[in-house]
PDB file of N, CA and C in Angstrom:
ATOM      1  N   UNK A   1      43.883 -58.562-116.399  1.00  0.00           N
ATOM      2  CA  UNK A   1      44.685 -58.878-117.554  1.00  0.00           C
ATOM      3  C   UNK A   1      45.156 -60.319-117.445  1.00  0.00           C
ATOM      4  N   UNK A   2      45.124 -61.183-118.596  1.00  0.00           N
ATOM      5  CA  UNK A   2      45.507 -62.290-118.390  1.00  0.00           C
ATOM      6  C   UNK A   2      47.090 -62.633-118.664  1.00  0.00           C
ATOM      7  N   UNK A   3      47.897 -63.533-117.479  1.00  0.00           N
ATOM      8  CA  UNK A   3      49.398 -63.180-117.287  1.00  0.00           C
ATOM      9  C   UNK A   3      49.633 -64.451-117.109  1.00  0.00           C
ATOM     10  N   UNK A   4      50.994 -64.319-118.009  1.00  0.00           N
ATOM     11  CA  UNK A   4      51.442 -66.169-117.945  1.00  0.00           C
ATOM     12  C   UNK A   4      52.795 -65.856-117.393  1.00  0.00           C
ATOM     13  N   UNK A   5      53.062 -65.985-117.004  1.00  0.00           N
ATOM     14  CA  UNK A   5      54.627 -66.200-115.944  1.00  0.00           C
ATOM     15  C   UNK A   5      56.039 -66.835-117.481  1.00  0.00           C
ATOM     16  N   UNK A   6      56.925 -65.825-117.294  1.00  0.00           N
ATOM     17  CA  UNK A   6      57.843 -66.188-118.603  1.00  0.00           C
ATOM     18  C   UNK A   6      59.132 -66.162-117.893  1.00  0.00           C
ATOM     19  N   UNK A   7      59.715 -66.642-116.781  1.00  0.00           N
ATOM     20  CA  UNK A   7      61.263 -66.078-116.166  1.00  0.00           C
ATOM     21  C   UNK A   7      60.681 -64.734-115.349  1.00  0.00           C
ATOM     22  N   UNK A   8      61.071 -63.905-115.826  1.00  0.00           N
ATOM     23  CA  UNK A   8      61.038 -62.855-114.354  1.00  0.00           C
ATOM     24  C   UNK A   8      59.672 -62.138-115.482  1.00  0.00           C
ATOM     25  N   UNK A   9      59.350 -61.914-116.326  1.00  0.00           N
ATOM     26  CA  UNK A   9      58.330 -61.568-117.027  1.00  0.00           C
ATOM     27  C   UNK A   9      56.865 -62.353-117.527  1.00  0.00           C
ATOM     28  N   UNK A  10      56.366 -61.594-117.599  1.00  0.00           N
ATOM     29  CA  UNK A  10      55.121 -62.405-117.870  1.00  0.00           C
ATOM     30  C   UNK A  10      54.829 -61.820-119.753  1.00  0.00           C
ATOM     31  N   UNK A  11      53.767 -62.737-120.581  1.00  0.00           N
ATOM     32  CA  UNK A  11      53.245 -62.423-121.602  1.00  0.00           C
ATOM     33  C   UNK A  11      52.339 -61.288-121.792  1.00  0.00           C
ATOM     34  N   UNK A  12      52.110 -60.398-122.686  1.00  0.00           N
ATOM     35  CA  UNK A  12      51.005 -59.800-122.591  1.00  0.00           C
ATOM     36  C   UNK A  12      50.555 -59.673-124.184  1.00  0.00           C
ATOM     37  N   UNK A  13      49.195 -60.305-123.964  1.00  0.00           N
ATOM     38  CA  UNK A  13      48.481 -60.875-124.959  1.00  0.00           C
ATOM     39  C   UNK A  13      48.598 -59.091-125.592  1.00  0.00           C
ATOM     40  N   UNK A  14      48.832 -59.276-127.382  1.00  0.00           N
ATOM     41  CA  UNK A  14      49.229 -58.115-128.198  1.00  0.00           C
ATOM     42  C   UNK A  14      47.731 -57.307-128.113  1.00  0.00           C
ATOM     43  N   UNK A  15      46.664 -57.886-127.819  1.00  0.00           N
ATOM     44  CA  UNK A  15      44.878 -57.321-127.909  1.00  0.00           C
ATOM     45  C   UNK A  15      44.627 -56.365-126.871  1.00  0.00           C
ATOM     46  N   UNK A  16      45.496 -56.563-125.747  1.00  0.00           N
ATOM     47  CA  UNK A  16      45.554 -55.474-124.682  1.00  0.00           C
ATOM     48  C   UNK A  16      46.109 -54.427-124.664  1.00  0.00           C
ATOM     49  N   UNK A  17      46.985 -54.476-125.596  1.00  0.00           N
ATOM     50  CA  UNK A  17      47.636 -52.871-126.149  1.00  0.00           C
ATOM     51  C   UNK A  17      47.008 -52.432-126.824  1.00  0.00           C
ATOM     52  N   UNK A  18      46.786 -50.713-126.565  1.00  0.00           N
ATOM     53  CA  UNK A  18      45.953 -49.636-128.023  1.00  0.00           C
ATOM     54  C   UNK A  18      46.690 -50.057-129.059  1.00  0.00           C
ATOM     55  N   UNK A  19      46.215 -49.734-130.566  1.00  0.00           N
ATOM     56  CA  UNK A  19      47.044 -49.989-131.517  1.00  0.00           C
ATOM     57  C   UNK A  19      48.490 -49.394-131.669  1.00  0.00           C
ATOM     58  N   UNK A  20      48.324 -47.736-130.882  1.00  0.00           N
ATOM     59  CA  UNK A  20      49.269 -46.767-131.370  1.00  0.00           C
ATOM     60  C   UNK A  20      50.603 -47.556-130.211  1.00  0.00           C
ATOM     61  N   UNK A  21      49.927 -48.304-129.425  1.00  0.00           N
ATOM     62  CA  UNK A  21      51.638 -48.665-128.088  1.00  0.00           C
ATOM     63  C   UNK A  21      51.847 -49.542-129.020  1.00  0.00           C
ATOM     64  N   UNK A  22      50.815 -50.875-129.520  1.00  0.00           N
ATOM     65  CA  UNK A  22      51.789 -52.085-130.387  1.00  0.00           C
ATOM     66  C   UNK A  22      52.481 -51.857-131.238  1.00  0.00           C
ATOM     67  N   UNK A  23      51.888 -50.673-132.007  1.00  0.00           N
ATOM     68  CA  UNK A  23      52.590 -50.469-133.282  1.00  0.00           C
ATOM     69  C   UNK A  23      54.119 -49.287-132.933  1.00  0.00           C
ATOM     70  N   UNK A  24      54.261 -48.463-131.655  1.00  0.00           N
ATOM     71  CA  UNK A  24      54.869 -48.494-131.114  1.00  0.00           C
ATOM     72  C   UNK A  24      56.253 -49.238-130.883  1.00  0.00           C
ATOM     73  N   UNK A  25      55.680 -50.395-130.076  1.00  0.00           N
ATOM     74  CA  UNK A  25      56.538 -51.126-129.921  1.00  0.00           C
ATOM     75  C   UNK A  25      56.829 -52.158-130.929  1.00  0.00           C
ATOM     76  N   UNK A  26      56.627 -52.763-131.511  1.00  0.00           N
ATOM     77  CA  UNK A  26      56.855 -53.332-133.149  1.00  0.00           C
ATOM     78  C   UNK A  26      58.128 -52.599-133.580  1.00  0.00           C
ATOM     79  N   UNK A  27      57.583 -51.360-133.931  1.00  0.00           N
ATOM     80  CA  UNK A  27      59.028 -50.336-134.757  1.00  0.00           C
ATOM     81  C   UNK A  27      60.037 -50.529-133.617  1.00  0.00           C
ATOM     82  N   UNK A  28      59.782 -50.199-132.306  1.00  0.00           N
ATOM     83  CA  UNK A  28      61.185 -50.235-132.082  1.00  0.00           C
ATOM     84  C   UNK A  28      61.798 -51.796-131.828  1.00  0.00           C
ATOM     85  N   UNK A  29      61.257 -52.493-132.235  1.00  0.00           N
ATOM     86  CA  UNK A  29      61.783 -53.887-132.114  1.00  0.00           C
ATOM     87  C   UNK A  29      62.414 -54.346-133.266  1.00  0.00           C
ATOM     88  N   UNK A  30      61.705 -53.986-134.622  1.00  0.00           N
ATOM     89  CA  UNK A  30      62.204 -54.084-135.780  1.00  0.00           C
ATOM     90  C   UNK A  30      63.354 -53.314-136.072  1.00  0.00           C
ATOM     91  N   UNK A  31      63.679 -51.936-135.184  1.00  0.00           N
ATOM     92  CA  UNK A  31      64.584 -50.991-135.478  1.00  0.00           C
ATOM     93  C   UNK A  31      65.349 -51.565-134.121  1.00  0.00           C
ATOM     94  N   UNK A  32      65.479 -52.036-133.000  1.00  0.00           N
ATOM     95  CA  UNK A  32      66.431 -52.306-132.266  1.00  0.00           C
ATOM     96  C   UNK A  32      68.125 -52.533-132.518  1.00  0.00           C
ATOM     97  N   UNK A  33      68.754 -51.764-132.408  1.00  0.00           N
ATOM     98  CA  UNK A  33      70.136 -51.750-132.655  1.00  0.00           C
ATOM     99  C   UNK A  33      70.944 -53.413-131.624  1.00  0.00           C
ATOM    100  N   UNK A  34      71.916 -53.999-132.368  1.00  0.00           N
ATOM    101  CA  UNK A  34      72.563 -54.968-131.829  1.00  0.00           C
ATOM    102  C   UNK A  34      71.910 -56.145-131.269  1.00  0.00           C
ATOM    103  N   UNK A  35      70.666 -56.596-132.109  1.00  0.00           N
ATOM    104  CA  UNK A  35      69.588 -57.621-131.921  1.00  0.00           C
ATOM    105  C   UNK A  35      69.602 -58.361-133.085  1.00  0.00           C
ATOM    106  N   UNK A  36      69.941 -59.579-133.138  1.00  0.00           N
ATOM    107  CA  UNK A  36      69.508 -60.398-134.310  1.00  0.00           C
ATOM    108  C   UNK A  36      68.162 -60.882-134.932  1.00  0.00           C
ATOM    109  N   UNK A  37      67.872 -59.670-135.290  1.00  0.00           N
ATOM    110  CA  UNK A  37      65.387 -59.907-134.839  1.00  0.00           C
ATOM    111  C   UNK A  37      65.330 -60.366-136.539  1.00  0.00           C
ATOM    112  N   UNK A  38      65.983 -60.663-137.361  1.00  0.00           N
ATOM    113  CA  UNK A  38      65.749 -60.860-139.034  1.00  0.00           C
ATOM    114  C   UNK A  38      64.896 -60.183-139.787  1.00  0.00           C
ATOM    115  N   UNK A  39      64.543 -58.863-139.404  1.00  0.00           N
ATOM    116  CA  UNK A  39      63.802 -57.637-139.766  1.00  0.00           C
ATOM    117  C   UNK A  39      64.302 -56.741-140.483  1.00  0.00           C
ATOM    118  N   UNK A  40      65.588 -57.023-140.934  1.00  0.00           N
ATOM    119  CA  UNK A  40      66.285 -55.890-141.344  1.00  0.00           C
ATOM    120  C   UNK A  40      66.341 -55.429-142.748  1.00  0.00           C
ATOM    121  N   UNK A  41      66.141 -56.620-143.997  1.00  0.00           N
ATOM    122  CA  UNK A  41      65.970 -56.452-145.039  1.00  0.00           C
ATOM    123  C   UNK A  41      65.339 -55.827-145.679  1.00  0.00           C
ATOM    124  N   UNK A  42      64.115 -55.794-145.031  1.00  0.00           N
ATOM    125  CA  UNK A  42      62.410 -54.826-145.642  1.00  0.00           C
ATOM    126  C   UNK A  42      62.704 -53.591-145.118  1.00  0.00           C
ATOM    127  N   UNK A  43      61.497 -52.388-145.912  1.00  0.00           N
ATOM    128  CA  UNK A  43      60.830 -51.806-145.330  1.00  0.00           C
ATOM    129  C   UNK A  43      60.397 -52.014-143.799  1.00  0.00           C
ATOM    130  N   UNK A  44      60.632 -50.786-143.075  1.00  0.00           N
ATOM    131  CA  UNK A  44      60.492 -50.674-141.999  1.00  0.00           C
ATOM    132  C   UNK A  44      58.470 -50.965-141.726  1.00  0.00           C
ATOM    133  N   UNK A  45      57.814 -50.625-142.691  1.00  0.00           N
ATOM    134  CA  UNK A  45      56.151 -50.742-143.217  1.00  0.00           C
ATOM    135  C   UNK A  45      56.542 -52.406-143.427  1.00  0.00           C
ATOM    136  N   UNK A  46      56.803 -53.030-144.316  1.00  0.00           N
ATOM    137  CA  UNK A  46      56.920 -54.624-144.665  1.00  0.00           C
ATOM    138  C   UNK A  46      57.380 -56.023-143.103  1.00  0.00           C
ATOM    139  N   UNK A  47      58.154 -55.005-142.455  1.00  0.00           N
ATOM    140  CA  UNK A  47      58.537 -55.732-140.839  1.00  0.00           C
ATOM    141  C   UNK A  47      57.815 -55.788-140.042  1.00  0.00           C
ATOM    142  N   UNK A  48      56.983 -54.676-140.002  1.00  0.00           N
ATOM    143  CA  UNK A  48      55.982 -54.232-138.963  1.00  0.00           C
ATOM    144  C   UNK A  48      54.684 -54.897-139.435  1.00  0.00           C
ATOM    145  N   UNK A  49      54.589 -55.426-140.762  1.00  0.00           N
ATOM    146  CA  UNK A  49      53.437 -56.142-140.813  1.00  0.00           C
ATOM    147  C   UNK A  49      53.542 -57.657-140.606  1.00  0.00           C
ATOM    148  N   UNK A  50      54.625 -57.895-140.500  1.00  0.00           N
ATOM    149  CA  UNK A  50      55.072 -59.160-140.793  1.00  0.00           C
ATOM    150  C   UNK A  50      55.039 -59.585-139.014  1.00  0.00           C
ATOM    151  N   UNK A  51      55.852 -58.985-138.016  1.00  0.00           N
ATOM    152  CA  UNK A  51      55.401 -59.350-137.109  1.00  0.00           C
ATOM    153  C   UNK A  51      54.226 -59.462-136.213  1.00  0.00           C
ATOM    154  N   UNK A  52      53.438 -58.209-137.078  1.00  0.00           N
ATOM    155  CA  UNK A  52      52.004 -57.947-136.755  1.00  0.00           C
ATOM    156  C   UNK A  52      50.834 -59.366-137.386  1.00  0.00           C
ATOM    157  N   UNK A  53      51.787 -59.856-137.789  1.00  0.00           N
ATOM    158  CA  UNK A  53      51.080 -61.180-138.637  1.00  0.00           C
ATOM    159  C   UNK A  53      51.387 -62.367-137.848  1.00  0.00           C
ATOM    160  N   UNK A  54      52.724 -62.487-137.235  1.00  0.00           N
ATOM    161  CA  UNK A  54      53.278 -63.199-136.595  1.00  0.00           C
ATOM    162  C   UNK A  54      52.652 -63.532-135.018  1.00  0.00           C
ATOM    163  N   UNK A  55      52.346 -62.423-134.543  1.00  0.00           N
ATOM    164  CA  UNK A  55      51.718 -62.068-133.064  1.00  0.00           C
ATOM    165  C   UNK A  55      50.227 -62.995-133.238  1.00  0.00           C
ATOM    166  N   UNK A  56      49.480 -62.400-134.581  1.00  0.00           N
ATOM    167  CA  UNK A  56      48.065 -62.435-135.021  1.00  0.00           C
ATOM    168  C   UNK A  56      48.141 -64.405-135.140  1.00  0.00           C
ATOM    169  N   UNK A  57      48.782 -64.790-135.668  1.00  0.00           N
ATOM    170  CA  UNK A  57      48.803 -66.505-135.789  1.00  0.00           C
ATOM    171  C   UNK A  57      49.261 -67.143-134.097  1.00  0.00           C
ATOM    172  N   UNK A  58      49.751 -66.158-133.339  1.00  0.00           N
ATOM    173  CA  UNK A  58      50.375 -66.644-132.137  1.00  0.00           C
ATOM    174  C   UNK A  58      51.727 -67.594-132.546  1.00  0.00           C
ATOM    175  N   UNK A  59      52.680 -67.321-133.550  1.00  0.00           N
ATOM    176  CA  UNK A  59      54.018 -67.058-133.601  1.00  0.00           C
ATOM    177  C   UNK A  59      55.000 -66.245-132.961  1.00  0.00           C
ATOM    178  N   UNK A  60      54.444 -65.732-132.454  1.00  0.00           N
ATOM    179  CA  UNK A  60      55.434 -64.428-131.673  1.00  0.00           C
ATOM    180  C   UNK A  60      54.415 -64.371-130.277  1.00  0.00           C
ATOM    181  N   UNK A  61      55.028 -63.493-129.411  1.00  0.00           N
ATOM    182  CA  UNK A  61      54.660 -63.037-128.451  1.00  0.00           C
ATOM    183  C   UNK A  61      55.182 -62.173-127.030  1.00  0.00           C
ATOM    184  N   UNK A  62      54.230 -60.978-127.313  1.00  0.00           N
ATOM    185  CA  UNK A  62      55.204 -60.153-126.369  1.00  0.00           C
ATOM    186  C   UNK A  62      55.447 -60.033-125.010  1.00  0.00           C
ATOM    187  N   UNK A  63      56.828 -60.096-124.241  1.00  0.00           N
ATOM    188  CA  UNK A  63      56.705 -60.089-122.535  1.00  0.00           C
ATOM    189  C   UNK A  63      57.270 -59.278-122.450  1.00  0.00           C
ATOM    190  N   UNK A  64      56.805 -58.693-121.249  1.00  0.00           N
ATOM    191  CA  UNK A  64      57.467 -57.554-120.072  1.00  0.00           C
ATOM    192  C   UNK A  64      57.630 -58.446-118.958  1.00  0.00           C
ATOM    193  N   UNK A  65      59.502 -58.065-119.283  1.00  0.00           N
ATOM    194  CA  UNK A  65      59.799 -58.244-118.118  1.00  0.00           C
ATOM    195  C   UNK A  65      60.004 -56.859-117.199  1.00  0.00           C
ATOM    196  N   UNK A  66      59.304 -57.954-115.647  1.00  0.00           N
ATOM    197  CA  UNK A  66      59.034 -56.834-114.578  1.00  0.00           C
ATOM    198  C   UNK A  66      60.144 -56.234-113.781  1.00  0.00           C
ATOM    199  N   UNK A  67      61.243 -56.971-113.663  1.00  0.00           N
ATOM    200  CA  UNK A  67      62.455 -56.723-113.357  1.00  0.00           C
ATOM    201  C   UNK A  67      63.161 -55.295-114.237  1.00  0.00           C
ATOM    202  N   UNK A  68      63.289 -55.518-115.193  1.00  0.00           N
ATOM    203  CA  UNK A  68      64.037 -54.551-116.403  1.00  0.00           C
ATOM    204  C   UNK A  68      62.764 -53.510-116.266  1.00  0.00           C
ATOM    205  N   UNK A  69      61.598 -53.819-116.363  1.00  0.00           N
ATOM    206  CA  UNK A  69      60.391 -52.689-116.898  1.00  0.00           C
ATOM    207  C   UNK A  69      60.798 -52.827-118.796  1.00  0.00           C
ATOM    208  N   UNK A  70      61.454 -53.581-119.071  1.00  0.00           N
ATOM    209  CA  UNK A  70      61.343 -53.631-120.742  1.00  0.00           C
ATOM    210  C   UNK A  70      60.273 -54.903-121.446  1.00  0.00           C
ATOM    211  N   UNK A  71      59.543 -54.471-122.173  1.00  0.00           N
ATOM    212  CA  UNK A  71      59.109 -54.976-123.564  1.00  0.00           C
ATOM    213  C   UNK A  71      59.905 -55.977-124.592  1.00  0.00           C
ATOM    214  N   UNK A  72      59.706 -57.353-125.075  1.00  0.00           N
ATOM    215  CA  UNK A  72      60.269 -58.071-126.132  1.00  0.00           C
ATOM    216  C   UNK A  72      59.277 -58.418-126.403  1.00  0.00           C
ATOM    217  N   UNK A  73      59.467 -59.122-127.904  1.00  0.00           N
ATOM    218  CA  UNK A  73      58.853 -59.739-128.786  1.00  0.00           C
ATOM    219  C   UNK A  73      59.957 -61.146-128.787  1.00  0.00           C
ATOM    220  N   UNK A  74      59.153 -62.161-128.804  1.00  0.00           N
ATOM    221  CA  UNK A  74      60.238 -63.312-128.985  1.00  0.00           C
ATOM    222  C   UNK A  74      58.860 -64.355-129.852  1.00  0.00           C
ATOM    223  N   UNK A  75      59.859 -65.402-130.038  1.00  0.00           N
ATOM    224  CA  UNK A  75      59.170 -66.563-130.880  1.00  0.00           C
ATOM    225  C   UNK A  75      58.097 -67.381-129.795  1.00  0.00           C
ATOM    226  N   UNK A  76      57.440 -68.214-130.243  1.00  0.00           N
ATOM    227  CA  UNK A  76      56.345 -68.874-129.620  1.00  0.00           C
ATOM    228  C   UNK A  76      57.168 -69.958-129.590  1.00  0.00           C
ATOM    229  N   UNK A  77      58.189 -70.261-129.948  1.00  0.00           N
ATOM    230  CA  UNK A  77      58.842 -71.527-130.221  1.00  0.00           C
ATOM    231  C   UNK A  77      60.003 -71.597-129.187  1.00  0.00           C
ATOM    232  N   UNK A  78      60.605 -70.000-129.047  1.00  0.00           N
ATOM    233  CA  UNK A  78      61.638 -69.839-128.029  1.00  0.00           C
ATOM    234  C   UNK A  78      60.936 -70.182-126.602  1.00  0.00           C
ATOM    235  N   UNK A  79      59.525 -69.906-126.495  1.00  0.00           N
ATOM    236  CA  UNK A  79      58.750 -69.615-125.683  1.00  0.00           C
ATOM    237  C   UNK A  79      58.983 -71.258-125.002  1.00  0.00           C
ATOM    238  N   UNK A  80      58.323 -72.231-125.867  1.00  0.00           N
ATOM    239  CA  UNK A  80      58.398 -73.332-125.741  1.00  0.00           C
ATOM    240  C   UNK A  80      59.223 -74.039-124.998  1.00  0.00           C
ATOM    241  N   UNK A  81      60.455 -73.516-126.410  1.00  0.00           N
ATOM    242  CA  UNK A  81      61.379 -74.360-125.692  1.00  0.00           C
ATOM    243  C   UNK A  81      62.063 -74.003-124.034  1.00  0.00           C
ATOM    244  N   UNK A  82      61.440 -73.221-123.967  1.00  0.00           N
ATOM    245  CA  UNK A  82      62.122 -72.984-122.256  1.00  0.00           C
ATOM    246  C   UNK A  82      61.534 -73.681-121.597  1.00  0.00           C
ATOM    247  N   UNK A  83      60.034 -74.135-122.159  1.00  0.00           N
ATOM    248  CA  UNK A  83      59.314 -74.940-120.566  1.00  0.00           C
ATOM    249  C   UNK A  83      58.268 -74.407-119.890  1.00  0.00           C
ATOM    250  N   UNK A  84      58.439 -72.545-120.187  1.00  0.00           N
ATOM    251  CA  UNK A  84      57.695 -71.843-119.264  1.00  0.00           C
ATOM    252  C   UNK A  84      55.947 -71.823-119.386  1.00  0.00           C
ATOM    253  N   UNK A  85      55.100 -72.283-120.669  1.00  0.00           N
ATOM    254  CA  UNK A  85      54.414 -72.320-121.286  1.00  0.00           C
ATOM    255  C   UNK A  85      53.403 -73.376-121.049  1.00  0.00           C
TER     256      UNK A  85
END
């Protein structure tokens, strides 16, 4: 699997997940309680495509961190600006 080092997590390119884990994890990112993710307006169907669009341009991108064992979605831009990239 190809792994980019993000802080204590690494990236994992969205093509390596079956559809049913991304789409999976999408909803619960879009549905995450006490997260400022700007998903909240749409359809829960309209969010999930939107980041699924986002991932697809390489705007987004998802890490596991190995520490926690949790899953995020963050910006390609947040990504950036840390340096880690």
């Amino acid at each position: 699997m190809e792994r980019f080092k993000f802080g204590s997590g690494v990236i994992v390119p969205y093509r390596k997940l079956s559809p049913e884990a991304l789409q999976g994890l999408i909803e619960e990112f879009v549905t995450r309680d006490g997260t400022d993710s700007g998903y909240v307006r749409k359809s829960l169907e309209a969010n999930v495509r939107r980041v699924k669009r986002q991932l697809q341009q390489g705007l987004a991108v998802i890490v596991y961190d190995e520490q926690l064992q949790t899953c995020n979605i963050i910006s390609r831009r947040d990504l950036d600006e840390s340096g880690s990239d």
